[in-house]
N, C-alpha and C. Protein backbone atom coordinates (compact mmCIF):
# COMPACT_ATOMS: atom_id res chain seq x y z
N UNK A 1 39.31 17.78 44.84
CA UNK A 1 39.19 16.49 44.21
C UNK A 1 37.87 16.41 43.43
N UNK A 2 37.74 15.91 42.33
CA UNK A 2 37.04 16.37 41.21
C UNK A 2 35.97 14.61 41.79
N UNK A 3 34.68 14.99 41.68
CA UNK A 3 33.86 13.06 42.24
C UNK A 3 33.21 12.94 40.80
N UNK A 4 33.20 11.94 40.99
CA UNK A 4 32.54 10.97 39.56
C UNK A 4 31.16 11.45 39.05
N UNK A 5 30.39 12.17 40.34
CA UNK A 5 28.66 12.89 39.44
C UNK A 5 29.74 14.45 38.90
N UNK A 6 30.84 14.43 38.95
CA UNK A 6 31.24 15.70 38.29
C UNK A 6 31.70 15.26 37.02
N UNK A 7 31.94 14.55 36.53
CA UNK A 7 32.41 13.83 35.63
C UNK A 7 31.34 13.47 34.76
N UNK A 8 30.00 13.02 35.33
CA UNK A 8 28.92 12.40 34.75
C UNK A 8 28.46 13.89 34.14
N UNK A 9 28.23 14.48 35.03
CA UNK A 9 27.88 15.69 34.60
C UNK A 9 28.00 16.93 33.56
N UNK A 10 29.70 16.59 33.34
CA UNK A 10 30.68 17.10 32.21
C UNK A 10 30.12 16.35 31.15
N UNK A 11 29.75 15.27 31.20
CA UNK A 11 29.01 14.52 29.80
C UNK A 11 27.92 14.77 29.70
N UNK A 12 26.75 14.77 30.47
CA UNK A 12 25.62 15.22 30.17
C UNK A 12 25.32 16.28 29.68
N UNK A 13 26.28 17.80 30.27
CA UNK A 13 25.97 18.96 29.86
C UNK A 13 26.89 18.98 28.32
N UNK A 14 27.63 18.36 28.03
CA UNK A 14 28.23 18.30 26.44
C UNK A 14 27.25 17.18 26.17
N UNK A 15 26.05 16.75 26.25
CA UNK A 15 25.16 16.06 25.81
C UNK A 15 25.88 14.59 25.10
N UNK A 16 26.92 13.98 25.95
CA UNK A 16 27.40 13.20 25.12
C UNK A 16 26.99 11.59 25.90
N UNK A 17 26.09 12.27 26.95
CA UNK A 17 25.57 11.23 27.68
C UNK A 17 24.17 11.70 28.00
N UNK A 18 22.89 10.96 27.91
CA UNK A 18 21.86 11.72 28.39
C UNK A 18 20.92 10.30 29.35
N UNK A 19 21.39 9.27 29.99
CA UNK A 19 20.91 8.28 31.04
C UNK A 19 19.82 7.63 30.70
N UNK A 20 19.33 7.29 31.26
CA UNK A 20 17.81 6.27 30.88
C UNK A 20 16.52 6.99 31.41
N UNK A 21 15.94 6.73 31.03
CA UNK A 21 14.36 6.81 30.28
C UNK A 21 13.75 7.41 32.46
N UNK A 22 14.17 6.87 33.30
CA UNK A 22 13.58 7.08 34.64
C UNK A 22 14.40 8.38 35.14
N UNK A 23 15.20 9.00 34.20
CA UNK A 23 16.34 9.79 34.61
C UNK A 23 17.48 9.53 35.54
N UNK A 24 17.85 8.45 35.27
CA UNK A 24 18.84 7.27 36.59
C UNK A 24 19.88 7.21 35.37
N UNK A 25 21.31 7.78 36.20
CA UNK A 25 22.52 7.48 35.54
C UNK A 25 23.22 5.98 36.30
N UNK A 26 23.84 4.58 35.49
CA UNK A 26 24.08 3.79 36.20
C UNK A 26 25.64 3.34 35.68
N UNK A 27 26.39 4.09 36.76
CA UNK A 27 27.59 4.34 36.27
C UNK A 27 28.18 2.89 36.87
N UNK A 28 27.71 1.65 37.63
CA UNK A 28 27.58 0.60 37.81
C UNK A 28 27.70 -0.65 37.09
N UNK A 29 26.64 -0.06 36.41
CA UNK A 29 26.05 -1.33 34.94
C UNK A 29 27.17 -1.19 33.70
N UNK A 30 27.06 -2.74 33.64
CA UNK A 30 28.11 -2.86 32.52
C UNK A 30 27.49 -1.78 31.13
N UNK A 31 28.22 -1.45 30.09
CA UNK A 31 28.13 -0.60 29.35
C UNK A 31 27.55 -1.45 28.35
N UNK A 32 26.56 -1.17 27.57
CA UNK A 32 25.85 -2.25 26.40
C UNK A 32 26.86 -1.76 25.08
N UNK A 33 26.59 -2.36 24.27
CA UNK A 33 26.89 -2.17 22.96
C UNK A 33 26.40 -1.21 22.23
N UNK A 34 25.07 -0.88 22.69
CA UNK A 34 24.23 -0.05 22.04
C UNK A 34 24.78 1.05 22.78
N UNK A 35 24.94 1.68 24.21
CA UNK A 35 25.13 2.63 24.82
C UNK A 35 26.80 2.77 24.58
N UNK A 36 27.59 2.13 24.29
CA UNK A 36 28.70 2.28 24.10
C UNK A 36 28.62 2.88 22.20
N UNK A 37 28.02 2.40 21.49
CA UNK A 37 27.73 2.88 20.03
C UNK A 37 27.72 4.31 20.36
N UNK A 38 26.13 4.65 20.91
CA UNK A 38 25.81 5.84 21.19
C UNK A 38 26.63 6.81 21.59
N UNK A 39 27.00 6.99 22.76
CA UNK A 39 28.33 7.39 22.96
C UNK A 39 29.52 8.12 22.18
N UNK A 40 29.81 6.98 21.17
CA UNK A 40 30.87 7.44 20.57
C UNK A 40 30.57 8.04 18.99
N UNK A 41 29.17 7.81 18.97
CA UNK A 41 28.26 8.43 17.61
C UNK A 41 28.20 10.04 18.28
N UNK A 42 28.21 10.03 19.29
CA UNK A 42 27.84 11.56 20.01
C UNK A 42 29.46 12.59 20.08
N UNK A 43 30.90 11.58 20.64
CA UNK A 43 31.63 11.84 20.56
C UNK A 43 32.22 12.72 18.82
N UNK A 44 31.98 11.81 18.05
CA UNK A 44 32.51 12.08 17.04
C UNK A 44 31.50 12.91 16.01
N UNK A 45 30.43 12.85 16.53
CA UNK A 45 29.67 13.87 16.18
C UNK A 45 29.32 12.86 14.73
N UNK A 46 29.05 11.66 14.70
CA UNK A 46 27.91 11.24 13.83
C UNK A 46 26.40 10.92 14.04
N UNK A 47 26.12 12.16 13.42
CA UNK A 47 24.53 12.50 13.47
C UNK A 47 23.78 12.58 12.53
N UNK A 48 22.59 13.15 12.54
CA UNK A 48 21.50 13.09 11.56
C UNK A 48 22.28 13.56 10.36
N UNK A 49 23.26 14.19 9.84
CA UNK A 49 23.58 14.27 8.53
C UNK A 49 24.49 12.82 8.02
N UNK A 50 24.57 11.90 8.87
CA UNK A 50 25.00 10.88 7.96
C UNK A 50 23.85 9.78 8.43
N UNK A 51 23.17 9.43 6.67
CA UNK A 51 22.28 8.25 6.14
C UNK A 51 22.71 7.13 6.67
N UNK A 52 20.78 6.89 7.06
CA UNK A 52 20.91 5.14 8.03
C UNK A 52 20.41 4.35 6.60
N UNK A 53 21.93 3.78 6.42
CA UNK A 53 21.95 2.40 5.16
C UNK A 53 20.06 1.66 5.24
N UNK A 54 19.48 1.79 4.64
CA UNK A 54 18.38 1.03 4.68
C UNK A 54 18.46 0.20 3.74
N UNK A 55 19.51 -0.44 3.48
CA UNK A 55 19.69 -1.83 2.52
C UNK A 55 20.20 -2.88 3.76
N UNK A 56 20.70 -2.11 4.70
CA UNK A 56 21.06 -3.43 5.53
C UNK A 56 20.32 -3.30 6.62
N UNK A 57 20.17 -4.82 7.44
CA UNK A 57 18.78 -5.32 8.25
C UNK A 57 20.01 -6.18 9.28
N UNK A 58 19.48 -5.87 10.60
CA UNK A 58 20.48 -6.82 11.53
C UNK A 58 19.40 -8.20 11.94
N UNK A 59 19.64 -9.05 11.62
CA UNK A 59 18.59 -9.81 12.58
C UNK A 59 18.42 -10.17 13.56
N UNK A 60 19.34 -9.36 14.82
CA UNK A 60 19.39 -9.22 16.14
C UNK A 60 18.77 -8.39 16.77
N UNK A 61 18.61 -7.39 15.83
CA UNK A 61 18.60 -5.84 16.30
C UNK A 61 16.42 -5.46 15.74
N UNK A 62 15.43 -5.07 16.59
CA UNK A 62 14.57 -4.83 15.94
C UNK A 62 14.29 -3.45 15.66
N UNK A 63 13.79 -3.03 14.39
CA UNK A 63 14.34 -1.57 13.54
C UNK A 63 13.05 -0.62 14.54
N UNK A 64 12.50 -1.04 15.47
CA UNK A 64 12.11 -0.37 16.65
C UNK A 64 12.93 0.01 17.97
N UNK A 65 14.00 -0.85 18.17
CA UNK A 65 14.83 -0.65 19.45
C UNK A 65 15.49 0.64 19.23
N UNK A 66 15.58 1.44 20.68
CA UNK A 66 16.08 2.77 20.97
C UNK A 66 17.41 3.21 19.87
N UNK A 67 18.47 2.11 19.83
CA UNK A 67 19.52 2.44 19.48
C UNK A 67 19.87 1.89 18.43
N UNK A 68 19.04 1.22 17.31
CA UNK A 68 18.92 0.83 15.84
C UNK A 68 19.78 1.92 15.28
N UNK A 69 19.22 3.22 14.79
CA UNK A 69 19.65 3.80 13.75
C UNK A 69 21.41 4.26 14.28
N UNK A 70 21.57 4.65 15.25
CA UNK A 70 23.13 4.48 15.81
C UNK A 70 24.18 3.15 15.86
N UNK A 71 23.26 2.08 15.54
CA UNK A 71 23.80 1.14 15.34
C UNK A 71 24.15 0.82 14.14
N UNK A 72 23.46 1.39 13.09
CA UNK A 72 23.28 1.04 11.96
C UNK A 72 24.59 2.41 11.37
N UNK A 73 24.63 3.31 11.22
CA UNK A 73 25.37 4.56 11.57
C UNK A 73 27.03 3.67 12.01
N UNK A 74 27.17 3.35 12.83
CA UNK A 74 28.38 2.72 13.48
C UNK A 74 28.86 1.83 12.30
N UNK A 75 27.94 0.91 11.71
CA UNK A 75 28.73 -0.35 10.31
C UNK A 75 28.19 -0.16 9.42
N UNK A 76 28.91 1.44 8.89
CA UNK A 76 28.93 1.50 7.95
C UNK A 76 29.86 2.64 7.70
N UNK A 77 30.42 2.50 6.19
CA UNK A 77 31.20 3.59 5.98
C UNK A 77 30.46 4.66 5.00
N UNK A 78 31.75 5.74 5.15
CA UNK A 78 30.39 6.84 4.41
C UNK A 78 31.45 7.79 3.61
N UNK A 79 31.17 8.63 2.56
CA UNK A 79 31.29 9.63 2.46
C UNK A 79 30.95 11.11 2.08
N UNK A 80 31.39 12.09 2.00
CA UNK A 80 30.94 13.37 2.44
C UNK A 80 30.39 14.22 0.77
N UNK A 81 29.55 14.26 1.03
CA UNK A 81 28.97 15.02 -0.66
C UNK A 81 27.76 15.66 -0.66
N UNK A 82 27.70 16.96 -0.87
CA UNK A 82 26.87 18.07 -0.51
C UNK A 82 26.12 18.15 0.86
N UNK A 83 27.20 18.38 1.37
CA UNK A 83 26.71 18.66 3.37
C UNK A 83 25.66 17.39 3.84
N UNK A 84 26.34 16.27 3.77
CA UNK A 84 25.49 15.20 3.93
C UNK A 84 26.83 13.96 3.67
N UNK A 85 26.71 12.67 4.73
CA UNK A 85 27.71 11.60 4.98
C UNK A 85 26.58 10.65 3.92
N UNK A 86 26.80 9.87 3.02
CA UNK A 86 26.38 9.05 2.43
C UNK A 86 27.06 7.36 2.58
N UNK A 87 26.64 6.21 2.65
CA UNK A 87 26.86 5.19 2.69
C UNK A 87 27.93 5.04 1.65
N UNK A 88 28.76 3.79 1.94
CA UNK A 88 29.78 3.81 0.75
C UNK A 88 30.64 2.82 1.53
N UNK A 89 30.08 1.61 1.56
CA UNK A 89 30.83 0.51 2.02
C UNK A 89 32.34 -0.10 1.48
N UNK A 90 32.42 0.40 0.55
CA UNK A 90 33.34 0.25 -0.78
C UNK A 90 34.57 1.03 0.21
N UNK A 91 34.17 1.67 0.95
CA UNK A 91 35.55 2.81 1.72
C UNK A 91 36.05 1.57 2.91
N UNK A 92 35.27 1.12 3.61
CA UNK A 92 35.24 0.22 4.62
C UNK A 92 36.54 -0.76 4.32
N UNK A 93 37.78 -0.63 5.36
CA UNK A 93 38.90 -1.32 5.11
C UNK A 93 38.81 -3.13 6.10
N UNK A 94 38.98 -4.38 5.46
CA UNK A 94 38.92 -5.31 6.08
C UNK A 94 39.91 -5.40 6.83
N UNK A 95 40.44 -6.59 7.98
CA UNK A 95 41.08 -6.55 8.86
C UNK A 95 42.39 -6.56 9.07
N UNK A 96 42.84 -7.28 7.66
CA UNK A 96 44.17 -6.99 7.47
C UNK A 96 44.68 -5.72 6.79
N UNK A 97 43.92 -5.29 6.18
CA UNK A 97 44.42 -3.63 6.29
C UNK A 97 44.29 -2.98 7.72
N UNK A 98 43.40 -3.24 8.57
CA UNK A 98 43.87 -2.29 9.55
C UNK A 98 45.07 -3.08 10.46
N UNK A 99 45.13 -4.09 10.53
CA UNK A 99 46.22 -4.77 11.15
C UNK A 99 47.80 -4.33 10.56
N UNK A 100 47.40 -3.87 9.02
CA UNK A 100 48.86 -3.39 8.26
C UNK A 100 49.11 -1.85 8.36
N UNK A 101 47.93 -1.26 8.60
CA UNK A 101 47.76 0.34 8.81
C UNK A 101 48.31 0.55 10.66
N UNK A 102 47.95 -0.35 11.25
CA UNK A 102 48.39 -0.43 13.00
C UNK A 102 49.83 -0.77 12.91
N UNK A 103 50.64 -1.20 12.43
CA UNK A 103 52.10 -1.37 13.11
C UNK A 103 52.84 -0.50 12.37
């Protein structure tokens, strides 16, 4: 039977999880927004080759907090031109296209 630090572990060593700052995994705590971003920026493998939009500013978010530039990375769309993801909001489909693209 496979236990849950085996599981944690399968993510850490595919680096798709790396815990907090005291080295404490808190498989407990609700999942933030930011750690849930992260996550799936790691999953899909959006990284340093796709540009953090510096035209847009959250005013929630301060452009010092841990998980800014993954956040910023997450809303936005991009595309692919000389080995590098570029901004390109213009790609970004509103809700009733994906509501018409889902059924």
């Amino acid at each position: 039977m496979v236990k849950n630090y085996e599981y944690i572990n399968i993510l850490i060593s595919n680096e798709l999880l790396k815990g907090y700052p005291d080295y404490t995994i808190r498989p407990n705590n609700f999942l933030t927004r930011s750690e849930f971003v992260t996550v799936i920026n790691r999953i899909i493998k959006r990284n340093h080759k796709y540009e953090i939009p510096k035209e847009y500013d959250f005013v929630d978010i301060d452009k010092s907090y841990w998980a800014y530039a993954e956040i910023l990375r997450d809303n936005s769309a991009y595309e692919y031109r000389r080995g590098k993801y570029y901004v390109n909001n213009d790609l970004r489909i509103d809700r009733n296209q994906l509501d018409e693209y889902m059924q």
